[in-house]
C-alpha atoms as a PDB file:
ATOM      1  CA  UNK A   1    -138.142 -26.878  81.221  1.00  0.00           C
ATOM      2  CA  UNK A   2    -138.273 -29.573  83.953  1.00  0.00           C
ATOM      3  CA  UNK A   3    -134.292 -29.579  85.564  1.00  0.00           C
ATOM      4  CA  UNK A   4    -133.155 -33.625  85.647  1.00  0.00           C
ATOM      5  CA  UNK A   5    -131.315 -33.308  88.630  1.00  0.00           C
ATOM      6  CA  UNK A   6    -134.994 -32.440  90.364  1.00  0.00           C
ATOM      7  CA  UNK A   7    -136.596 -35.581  89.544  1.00  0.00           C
ATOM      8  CA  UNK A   8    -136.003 -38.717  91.431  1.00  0.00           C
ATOM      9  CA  UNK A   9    -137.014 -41.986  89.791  1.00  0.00           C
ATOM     10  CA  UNK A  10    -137.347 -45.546  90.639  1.00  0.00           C
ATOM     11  CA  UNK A  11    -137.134 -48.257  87.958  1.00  0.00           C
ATOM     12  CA  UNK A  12    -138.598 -51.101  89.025  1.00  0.00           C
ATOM     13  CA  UNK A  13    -138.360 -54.702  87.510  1.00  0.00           C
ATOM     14  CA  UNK A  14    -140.322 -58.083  88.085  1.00  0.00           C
ATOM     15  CA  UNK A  15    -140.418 -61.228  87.022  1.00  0.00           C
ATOM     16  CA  UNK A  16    -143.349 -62.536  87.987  1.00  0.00           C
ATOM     17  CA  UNK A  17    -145.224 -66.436  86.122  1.00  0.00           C
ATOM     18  CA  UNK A  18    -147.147 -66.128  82.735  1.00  0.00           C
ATOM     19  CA  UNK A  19    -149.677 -67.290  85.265  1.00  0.00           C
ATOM     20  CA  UNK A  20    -150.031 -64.037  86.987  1.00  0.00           C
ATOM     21  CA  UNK A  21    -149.172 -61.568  84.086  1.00  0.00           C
ATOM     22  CA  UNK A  22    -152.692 -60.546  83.515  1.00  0.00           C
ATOM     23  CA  UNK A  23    -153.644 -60.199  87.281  1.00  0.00           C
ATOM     24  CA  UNK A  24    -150.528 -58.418  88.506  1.00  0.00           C
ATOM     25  CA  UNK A  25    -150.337 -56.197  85.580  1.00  0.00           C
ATOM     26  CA  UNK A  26    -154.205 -54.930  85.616  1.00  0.00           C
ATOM     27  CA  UNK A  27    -153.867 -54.519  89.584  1.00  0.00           C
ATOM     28  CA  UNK A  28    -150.701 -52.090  88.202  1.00  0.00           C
ATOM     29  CA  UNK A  29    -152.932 -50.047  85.597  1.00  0.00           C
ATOM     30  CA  UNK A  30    -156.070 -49.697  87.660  1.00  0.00           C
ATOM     31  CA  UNK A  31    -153.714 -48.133  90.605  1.00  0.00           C
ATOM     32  CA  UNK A  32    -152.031 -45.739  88.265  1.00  0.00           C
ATOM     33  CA  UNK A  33    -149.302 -47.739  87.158  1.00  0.00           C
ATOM     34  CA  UNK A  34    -148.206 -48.457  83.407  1.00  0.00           C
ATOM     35  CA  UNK A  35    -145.779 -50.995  82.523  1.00  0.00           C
ATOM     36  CA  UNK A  36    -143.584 -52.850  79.726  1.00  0.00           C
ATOM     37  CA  UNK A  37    -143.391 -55.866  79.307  1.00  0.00           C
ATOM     38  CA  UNK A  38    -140.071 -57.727  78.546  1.00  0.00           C
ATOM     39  CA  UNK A  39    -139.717 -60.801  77.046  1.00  0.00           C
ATOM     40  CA  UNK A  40    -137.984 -63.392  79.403  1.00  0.00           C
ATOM     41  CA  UNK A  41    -135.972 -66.719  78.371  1.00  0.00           C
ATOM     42  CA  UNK A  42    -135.410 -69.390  81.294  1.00  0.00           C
ATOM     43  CA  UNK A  43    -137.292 -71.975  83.611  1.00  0.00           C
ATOM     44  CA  UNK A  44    -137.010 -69.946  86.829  1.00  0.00           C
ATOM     45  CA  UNK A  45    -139.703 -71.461  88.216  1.00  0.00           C
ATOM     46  CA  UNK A  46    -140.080 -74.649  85.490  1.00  0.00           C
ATOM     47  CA  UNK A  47    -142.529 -72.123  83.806  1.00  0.00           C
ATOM     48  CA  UNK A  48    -142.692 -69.244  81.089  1.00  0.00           C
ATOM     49  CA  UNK A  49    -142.029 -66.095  83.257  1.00  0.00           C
ATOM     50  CA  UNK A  50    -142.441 -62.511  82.193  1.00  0.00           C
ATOM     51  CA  UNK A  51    -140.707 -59.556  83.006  1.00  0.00           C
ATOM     52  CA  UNK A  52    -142.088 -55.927  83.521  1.00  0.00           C
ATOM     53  CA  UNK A  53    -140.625 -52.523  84.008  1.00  0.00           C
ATOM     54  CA  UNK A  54    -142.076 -49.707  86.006  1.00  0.00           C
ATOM     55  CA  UNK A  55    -140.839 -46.446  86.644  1.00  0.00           C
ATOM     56  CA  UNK A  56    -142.050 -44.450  89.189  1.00  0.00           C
ATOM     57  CA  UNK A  57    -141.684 -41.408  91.013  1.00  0.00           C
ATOM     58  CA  UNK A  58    -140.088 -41.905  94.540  1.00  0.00           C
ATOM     59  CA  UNK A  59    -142.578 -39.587  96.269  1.00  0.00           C
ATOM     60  CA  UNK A  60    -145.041 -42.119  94.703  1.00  0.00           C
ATOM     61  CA  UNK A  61    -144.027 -44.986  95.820  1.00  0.00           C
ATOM     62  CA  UNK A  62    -143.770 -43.179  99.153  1.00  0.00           C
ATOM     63  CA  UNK A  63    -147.381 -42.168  99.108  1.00  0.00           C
ATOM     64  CA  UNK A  64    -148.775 -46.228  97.764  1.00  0.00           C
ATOM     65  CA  UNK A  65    -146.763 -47.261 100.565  1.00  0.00           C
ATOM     66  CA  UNK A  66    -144.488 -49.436  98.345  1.00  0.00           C
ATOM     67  CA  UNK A  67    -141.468 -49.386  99.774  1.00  0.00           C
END
């Protein structure tokens, strides 16, 4: 049984232009990365935008030099 207090997430949102949904989101998958989409509401940019939600691991984002 994996202890809670042991594992140390990220959560990671982005709101990024229906523009560059498809791109950002397949650069994502074929690195490992999985995300959900989330339907946004606004003109942030004049333009639909979309937002997506990642969670990762902190020693992850550590070792794909991420942050």
């Amino acid at each position: 049984m994996m202890e809670a207090a042991n594992v140390h997430n990220k959560l990671i949102l982005a709101v990024v232009q229906e523009d560059d949904y498809d791109t950002t989101v397949s650069e994502l998958n074929q690195n490992g990365f999985f995300v959900t989409m989330l339907s946004s509401t606004g003109g942030f940019w004049k333009k639909k935008n979309i937002t997506i939600m990642l969670g990762v691991r902190r020693r992850v984002l550590r070792m794909r030099c991420l942050f």
